[in-house]
N, C-alpha and C. Protein backbone atom coordinates (compact mmCIF):
# COMPACT_ATOMS: atom_id res chain seq x y z
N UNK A 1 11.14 -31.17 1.93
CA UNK A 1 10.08 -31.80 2.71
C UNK A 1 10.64 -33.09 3.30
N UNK A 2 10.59 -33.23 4.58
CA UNK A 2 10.83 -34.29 4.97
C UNK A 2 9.62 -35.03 6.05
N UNK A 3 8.74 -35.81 4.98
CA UNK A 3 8.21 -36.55 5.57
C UNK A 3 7.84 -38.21 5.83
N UNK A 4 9.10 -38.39 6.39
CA UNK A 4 9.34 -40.28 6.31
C UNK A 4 10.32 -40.08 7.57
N UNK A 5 10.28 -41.31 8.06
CA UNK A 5 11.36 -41.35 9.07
C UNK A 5 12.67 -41.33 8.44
N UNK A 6 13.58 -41.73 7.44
CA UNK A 6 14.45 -41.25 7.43
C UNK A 6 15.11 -40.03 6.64
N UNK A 7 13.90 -39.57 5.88
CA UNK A 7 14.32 -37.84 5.37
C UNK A 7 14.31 -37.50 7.11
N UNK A 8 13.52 -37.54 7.75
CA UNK A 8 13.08 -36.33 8.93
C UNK A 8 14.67 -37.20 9.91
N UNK A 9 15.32 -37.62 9.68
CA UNK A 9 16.20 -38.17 10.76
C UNK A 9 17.69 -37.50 9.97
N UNK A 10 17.64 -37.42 8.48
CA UNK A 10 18.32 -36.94 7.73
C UNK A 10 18.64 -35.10 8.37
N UNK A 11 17.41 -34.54 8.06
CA UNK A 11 17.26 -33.03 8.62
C UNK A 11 18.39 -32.51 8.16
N UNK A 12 18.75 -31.69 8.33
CA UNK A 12 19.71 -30.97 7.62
C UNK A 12 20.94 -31.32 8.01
N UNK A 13 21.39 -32.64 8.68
CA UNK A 13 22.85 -33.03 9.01
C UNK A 13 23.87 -32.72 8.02
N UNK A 14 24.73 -32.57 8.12
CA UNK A 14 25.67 -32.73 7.26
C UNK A 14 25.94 -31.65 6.30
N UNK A 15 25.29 -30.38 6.80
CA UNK A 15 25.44 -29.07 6.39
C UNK A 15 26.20 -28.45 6.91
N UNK A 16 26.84 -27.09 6.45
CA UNK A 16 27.42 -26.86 7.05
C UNK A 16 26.89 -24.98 7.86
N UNK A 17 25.49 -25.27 6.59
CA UNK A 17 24.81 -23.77 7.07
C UNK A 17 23.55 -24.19 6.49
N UNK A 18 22.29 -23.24 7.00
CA UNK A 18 20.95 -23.27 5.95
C UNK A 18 21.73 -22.68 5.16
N UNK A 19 21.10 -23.49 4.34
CA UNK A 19 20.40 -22.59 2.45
C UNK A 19 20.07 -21.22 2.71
N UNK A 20 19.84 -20.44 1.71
CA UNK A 20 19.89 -18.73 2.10
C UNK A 20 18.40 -19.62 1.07
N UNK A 21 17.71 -18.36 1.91
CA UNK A 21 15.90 -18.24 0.99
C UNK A 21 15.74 -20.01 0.96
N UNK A 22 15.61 -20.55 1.95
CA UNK A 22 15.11 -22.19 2.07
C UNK A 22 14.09 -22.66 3.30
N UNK A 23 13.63 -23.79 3.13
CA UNK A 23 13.32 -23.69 4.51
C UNK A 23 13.19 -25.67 4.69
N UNK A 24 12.97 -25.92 5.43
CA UNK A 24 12.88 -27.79 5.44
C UNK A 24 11.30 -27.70 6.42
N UNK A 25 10.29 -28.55 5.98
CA UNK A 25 9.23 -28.96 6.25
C UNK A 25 9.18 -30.11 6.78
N UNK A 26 9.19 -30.57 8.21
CA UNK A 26 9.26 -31.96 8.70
C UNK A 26 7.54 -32.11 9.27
N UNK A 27 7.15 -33.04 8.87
CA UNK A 27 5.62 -33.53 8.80
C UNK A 27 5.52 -34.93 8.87
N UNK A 28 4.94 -35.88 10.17
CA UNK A 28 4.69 -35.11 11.52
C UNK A 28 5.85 -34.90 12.27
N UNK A 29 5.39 -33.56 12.93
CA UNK A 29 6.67 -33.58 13.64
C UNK A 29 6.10 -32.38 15.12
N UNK A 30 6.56 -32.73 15.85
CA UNK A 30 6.27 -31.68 17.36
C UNK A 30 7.42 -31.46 18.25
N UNK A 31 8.43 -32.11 17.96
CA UNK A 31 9.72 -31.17 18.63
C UNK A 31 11.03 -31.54 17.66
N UNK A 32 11.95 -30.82 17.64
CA UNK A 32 13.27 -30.80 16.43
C UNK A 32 14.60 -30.35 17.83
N UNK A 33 15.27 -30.89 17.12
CA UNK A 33 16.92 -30.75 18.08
C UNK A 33 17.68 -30.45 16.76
N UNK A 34 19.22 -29.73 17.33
CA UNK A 34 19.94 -29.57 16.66
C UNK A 34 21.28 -30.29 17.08
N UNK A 35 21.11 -31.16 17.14
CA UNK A 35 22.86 -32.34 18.00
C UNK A 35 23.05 -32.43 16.17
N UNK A 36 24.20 -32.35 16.62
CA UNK A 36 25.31 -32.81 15.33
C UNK A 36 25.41 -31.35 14.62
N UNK A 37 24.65 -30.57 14.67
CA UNK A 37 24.76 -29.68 13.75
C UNK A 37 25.37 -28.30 14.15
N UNK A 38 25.98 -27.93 12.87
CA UNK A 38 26.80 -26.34 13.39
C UNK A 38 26.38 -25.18 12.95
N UNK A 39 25.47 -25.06 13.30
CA UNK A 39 24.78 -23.95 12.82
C UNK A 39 23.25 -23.40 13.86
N UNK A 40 22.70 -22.60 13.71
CA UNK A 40 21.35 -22.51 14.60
C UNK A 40 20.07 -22.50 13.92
N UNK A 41 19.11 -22.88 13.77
CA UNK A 41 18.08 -22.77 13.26
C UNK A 41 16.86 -21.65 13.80
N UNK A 42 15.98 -21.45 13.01
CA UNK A 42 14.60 -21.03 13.43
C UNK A 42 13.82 -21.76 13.38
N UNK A 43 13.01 -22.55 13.78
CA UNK A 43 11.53 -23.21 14.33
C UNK A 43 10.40 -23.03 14.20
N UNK A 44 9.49 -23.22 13.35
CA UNK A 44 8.04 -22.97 13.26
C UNK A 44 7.12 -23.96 13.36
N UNK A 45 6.19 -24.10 14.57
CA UNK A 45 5.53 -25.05 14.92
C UNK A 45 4.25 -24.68 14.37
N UNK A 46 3.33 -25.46 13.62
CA UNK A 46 1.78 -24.83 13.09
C UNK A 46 1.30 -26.09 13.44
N UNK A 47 0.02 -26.19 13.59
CA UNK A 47 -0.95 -26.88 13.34
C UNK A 47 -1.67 -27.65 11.97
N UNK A 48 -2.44 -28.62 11.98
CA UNK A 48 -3.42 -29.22 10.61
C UNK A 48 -3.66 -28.03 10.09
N UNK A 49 -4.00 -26.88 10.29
CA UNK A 49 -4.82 -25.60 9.96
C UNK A 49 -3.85 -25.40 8.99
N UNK A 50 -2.52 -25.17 9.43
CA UNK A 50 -1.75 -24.01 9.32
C UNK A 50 -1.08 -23.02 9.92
N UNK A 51 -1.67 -22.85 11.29
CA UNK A 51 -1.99 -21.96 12.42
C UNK A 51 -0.70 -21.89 13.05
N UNK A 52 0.03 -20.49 12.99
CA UNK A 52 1.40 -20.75 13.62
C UNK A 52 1.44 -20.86 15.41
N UNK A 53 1.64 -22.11 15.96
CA UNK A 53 1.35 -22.65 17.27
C UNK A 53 2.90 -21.97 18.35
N UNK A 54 4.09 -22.11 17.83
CA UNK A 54 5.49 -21.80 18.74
C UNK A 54 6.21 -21.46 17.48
N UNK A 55 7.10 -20.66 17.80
CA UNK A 55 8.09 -20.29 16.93
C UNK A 55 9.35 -19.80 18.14
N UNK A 56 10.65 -20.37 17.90
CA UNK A 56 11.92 -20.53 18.44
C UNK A 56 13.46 -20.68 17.56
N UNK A 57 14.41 -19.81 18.34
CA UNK A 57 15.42 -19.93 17.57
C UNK A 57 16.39 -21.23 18.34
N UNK A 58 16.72 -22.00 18.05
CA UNK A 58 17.68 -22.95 18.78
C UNK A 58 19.35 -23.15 17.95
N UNK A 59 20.33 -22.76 19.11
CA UNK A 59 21.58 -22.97 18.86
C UNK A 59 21.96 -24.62 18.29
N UNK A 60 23.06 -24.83 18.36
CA UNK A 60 23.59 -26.32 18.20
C UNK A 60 23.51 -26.49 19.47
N UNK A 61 23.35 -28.19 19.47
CA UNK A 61 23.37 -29.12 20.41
C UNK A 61 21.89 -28.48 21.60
N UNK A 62 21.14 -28.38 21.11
CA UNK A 62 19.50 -27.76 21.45
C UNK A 62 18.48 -28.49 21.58
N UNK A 63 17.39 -28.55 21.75
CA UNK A 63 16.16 -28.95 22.30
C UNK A 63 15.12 -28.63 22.20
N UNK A 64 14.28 -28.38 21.24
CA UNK A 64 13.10 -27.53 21.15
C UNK A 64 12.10 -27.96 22.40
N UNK A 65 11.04 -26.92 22.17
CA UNK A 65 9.65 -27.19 23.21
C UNK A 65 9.37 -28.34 22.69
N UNK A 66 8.72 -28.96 23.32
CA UNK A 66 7.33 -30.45 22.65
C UNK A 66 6.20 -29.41 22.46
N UNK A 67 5.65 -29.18 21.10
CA UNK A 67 4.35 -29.11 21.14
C UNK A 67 3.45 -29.49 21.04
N UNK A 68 2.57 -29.90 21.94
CA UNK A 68 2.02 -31.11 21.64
C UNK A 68 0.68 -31.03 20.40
N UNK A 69 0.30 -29.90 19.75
CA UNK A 69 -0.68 -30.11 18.95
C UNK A 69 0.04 -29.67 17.35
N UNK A 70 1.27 -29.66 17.44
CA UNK A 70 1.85 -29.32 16.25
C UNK A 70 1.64 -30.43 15.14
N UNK A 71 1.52 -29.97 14.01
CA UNK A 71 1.40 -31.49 13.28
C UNK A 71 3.11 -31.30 12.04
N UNK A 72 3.36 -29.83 12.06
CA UNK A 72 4.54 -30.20 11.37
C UNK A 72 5.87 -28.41 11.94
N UNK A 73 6.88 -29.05 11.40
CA UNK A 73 7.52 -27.89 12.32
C UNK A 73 8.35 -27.25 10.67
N UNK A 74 8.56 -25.89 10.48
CA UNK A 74 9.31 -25.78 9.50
C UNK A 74 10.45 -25.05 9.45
N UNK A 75 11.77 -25.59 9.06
CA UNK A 75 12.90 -25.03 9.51
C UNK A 75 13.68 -24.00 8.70
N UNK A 76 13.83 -22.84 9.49
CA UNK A 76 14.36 -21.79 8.46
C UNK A 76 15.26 -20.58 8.89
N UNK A 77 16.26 -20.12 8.13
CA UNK A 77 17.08 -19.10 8.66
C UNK A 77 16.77 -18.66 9.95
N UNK A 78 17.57 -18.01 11.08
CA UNK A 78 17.16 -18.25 12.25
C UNK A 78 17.27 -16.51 11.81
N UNK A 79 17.49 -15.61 11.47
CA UNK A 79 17.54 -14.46 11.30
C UNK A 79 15.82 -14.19 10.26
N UNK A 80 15.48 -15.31 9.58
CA UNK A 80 14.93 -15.11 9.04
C UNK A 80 12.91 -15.12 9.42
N UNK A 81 12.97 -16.04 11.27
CA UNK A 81 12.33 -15.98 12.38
C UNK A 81 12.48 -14.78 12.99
N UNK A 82 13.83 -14.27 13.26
CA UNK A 82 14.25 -12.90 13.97
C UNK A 82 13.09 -12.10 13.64
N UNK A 83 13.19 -11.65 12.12
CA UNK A 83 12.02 -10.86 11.87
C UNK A 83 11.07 -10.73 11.92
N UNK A 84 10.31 -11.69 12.25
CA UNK A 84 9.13 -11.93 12.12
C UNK A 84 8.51 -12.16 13.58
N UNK A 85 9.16 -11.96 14.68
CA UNK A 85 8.57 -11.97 16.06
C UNK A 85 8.72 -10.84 16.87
């Protein structure tokens, strides 16, 4: 869970892959990049609800959408999004 400015600035830098069966919870949060990192992520944007709002796979050195009603984004195997869309 990363919810403070510097867990959520932390993000998974300095990895060199996701975790297998993990995922990182950044709260608040409405758009995520991947600069610095070597690897690609999956993206899950939800709402206060819960409510899954965008879901995206982004390479290194990436850019997610802004969503603007997202309240947290959660990051996880990008194969592991594959399935699920």
């Amino acid at each position: 869970m990363a919810n403070t400015f510097l867990t959520s600035l932390r993000g998974l830098l300095g990895r060199s892959e996701m975790p297998k069966n993990t995922c990182l919870i950044l709260t608040p949060c409405r758009q995520v990049h991947t600069f610095f990192m070597r690897f690609p992520i999956g993206a899950v944007f939800l709402n206060k609800q819960g409510v899954v709002l965008h879901k995206e796979v982004l390479k290194p050195w990436r850019v997610s959408k802004f969503v603007k009603d997202a309240e947290m984004v959660v990051e996880v195997e990008p194969g592991a999004l594959k399935k699920s869309m």
